[in-house]
Protein backbone atom coordinates (compact mmCIF):
# COMPACT_ATOMS: atom_id res chain seq x y z
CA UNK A 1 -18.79 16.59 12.99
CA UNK A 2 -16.12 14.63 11.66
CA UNK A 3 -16.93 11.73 12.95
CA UNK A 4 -19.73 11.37 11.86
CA UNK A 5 -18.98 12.62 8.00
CA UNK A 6 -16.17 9.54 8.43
CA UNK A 7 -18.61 7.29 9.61
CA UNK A 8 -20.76 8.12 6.71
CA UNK A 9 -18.38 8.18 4.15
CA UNK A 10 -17.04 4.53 4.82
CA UNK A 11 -20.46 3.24 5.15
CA UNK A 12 -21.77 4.68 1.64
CA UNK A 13 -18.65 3.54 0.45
CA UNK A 14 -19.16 -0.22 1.74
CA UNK A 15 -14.74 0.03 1.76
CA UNK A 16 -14.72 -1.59 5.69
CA UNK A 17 -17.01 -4.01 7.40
CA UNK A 18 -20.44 -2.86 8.80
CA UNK A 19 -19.19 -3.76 12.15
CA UNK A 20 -16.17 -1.28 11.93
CA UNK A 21 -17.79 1.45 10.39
CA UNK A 22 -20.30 1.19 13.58
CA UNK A 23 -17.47 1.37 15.73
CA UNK A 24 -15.58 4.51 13.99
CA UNK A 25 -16.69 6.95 16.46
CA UNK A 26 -15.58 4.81 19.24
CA UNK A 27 -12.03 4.00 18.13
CA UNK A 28 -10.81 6.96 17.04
CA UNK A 29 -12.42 9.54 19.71
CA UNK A 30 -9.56 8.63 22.07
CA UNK A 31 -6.57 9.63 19.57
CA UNK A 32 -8.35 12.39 18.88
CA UNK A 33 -8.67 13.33 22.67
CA UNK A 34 -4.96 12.83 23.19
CA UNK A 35 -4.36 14.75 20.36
CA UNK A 36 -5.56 17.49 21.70
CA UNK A 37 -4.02 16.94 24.86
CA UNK A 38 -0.64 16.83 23.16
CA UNK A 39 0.30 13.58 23.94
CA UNK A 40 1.32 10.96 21.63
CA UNK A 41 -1.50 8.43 20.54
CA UNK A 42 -0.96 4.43 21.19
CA UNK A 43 -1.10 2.60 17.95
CA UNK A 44 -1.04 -1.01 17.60
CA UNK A 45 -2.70 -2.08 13.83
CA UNK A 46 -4.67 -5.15 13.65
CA UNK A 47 -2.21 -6.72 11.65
CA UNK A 48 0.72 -5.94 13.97
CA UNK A 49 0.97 -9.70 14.63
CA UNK A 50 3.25 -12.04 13.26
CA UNK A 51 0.64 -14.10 11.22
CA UNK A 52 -1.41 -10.65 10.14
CA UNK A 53 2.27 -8.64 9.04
CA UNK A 54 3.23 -12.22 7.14
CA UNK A 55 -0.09 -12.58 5.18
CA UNK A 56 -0.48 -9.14 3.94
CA UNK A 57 3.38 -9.13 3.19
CA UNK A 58 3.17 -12.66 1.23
CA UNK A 59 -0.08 -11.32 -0.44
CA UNK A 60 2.14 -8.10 -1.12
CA UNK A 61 4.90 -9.63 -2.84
CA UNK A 62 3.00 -12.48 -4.68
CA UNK A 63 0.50 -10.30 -6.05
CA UNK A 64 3.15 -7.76 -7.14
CA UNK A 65 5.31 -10.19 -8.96
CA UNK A 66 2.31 -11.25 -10.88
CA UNK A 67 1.48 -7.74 -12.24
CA UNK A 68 4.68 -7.17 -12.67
CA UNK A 69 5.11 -9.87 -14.97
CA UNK A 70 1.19 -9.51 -17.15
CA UNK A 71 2.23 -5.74 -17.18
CA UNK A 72 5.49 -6.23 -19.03
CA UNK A 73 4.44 -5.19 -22.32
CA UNK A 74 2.18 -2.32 -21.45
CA UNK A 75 4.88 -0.83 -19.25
CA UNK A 76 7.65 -1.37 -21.64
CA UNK A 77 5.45 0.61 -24.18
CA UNK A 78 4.62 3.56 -21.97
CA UNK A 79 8.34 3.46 -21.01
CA UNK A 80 9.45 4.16 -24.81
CA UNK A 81 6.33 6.54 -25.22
CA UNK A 82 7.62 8.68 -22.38
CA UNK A 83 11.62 8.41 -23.57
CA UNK A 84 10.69 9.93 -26.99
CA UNK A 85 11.83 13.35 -25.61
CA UNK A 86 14.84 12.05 -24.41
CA UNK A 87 14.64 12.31 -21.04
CA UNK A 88 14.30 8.76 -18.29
CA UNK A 89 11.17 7.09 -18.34
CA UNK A 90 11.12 6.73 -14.76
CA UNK A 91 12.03 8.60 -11.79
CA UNK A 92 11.86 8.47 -8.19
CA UNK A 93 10.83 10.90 -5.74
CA UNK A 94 12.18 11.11 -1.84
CA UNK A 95 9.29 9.61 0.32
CA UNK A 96 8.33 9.08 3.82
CA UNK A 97 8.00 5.06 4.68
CA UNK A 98 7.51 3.11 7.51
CA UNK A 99 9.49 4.12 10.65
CA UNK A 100 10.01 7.29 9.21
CA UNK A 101 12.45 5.36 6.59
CA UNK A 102 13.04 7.36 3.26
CA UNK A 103 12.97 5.98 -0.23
CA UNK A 104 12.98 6.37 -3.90
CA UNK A 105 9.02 6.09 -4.99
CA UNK A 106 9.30 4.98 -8.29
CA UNK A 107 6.68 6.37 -11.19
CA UNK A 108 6.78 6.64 -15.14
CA UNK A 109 7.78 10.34 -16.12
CA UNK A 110 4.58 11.96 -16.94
CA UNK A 111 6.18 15.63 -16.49
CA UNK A 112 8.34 18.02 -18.72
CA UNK A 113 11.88 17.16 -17.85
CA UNK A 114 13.00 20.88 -16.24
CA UNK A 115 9.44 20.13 -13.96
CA UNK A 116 11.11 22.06 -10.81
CA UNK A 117 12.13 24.97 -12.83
CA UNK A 118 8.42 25.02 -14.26
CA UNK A 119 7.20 24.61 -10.54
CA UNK A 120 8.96 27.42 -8.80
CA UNK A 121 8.34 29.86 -11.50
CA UNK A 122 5.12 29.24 -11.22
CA UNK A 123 4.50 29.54 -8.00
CA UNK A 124 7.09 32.72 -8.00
CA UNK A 125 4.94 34.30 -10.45
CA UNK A 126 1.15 33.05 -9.60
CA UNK A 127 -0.25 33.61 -6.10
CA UNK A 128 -3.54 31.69 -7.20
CA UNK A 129 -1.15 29.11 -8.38
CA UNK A 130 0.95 29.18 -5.04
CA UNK A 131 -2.10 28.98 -2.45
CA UNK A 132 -3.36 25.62 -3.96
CA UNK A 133 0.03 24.06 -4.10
CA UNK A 134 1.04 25.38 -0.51
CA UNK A 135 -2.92 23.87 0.60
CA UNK A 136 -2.51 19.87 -0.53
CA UNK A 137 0.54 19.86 -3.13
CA UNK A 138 -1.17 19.49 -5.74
CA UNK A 139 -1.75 21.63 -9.23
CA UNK A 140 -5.20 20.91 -10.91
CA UNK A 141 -4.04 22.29 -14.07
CA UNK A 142 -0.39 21.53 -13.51
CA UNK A 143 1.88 23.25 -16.64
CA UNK A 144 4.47 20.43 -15.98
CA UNK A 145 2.64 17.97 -17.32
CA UNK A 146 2.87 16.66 -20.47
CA UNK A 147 -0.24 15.63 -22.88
CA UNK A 148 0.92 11.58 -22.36
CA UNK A 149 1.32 12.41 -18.58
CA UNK A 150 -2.13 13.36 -18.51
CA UNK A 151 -2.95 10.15 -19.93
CA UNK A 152 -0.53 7.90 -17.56
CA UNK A 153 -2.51 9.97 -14.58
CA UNK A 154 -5.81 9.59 -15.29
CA UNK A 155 -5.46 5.85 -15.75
CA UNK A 156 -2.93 5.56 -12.69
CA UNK A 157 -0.39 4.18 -15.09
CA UNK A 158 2.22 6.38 -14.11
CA UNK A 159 1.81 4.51 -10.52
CA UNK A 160 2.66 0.76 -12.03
CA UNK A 161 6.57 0.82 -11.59
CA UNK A 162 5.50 1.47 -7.71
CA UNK A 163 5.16 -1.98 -7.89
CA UNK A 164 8.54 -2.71 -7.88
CA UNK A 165 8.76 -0.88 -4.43
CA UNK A 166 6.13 -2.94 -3.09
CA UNK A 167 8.42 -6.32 -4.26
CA UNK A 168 11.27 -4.43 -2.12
CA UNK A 169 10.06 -3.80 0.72
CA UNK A 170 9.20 0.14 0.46
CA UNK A 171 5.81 -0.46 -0.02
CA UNK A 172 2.46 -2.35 0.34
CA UNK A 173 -0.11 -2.64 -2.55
CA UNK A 174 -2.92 -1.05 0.22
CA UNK A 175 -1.86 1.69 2.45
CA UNK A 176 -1.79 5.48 3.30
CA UNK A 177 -0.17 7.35 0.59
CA UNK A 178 3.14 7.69 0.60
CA UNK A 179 4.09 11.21 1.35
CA UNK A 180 7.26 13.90 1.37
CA UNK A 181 9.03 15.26 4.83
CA UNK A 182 7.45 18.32 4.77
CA UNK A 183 4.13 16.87 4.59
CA UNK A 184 4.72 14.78 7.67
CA UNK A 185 3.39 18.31 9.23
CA UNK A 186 -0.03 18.21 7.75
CA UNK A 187 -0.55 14.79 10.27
CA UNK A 188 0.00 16.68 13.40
CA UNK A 189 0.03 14.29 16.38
CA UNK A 190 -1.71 11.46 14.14
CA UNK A 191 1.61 11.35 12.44
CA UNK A 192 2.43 8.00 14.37
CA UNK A 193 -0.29 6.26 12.34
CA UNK A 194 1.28 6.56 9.04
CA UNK A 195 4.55 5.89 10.40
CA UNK A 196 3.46 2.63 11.46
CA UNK A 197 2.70 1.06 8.80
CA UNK A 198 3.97 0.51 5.05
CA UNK A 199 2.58 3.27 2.70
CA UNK A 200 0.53 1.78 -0.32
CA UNK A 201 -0.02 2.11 -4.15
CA UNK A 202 -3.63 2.60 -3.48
CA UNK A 203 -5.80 3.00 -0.80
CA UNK A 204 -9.20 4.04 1.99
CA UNK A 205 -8.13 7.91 1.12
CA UNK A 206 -7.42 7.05 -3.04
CA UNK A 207 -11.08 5.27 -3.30
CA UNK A 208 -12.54 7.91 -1.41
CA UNK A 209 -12.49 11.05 -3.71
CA UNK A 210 -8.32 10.87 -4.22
CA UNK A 211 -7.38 14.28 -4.78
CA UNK A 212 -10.95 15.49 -4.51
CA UNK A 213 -10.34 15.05 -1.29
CA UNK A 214 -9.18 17.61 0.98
CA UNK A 215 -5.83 16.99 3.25
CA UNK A 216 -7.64 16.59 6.70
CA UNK A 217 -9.97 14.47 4.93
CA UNK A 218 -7.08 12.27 3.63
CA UNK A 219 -5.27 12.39 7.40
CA UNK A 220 -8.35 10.68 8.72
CA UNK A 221 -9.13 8.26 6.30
CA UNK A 222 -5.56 7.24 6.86
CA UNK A 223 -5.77 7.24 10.34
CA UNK A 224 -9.06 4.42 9.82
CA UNK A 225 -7.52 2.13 8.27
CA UNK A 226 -4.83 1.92 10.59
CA UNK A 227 -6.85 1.42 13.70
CA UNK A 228 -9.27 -0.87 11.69
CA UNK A 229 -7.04 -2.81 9.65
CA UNK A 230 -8.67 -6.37 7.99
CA UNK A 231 -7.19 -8.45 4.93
CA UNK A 232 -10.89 -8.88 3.75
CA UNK A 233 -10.41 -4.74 4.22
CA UNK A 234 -7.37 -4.59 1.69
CA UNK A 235 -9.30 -6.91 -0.46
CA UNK A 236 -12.54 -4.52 -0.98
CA UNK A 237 -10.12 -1.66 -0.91
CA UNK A 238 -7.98 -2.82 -4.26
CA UNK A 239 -11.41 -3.88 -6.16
CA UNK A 240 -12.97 -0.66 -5.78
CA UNK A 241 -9.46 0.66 -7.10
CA UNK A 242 -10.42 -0.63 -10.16
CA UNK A 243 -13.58 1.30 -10.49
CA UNK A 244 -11.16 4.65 -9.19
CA UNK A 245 -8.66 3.82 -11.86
CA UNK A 246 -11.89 3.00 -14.78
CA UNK A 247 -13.47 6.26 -14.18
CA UNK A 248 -10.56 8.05 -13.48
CA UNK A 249 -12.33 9.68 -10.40
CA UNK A 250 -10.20 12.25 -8.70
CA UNK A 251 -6.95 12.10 -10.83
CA UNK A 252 -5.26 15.22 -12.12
């Protein structure tokens, strides 16, 4: 039944090619088998080849420079918005990367500056509160947040300095999301999928209902675009970002 709520989702969607989405079934019915078998599932990306890993890379790093650059003033006016309280503008958060390297996922501030304090007495104090975090880390109507980080989040522009991370290396503009250790867990034996390749700013799983989305939902979308990765792919993926990031579907 999975399969075939995949297969319909990235059809509606029109994110990969007609002749992939046909296929969806086929390539990841294996994985899952082994997955259930215990065993560890062979991965090899589509762009695992020299010429494949240097175009999206060059694309990466071109493309990210270029934002970087037309973004300037926007980001360095968020960045004094969010300093007004006198805490950083930007922080980074311990992720999960490629090869199961860690690093500093960089975001504007869009939080109260004693956010873990907030967070665990919260949860300490709110079982409702505690059961959705524990479920997909996430808060709906998270308390941390200030009124310009709600802002920043619906319109993704807390994500922009993430672009910086793409320029080194950390990241790729299309990709699974990056996520912490402990949700390395959630991925059960498809775990080697997102460790294969570079986590993204956006992505299948962000222009596919983004937090609306529930976490095995988000493991398989992931696991798609990895089997059934195309430049032309990335391409659809980070125009129908724009729509996501317009509409503000799925952010909170």
């Amino acid at each position: 039944m999975r399969l075939r709520f995949l297969k319909s989702l990235l059809s509606r969607a029109g994110i990969l090619p007609s002749h992939l989405t046909a296929n969806i079934s086929a390539s990841l019915s294996p994985d899952l088998a082994e997955a259930r078998e215990g065993t560890k599932p062979r991965v090899e990306p589509r762009y695992a080849g020299a010429l494949g890993h240097a175009t999206k890379r060059a694309f990466d790093v071109s493309a990210a420079l270029t934002l970087l650059i037309l973004l300037s003033p926007l980001m360095l006016t968020v960045a004094l918005l969010v300093m007004r309280d006198g805490g950083a503008c930007v922080y980074g958060h311990t992720r999960v990367g490629m090869d199961g390297r860690k690093f500093r996922c960089l975001k504007f501030r869009s939080m109260v500056r004693n956010a873990d304090a907030v967070l665990q007495a919260l949860l300490a104090n709110d079982p409702a509160a505690r059961a959705e975090w524990e479920k997909d880390f996430k808060l709906r109507n998270d308390v941390r947040v200030t009124r310009l980080g709600r802002f920043i989040r619906k319109t993704s522009i807390d994500e922009l300095p993430q672009l910086w991370n793409v320029v080194r290396g950390d990241m790729s503009l299309v990709g699974p999301r990056p996520v912490v250790e402990k949700e390395l867990e959630r991925y059960g034996d498809s775990v080697s999928y997102y460790l294969r390749v570079l986590p993204g700013i956006t992505g299948l799983w962000q222009v596919s209902g983004r937090n609306d989305a529930d976490y095995d939902k988000r493991v398989m979308l992931d696991v798609a675009y990895v089997r059934n990765w195309t430049f032309a792919g990335d391409i659809v993926i980070l125009f129908k970002t724009i729509g996501v990031v317009i509409y503000g579907r799925g952010a909170y």
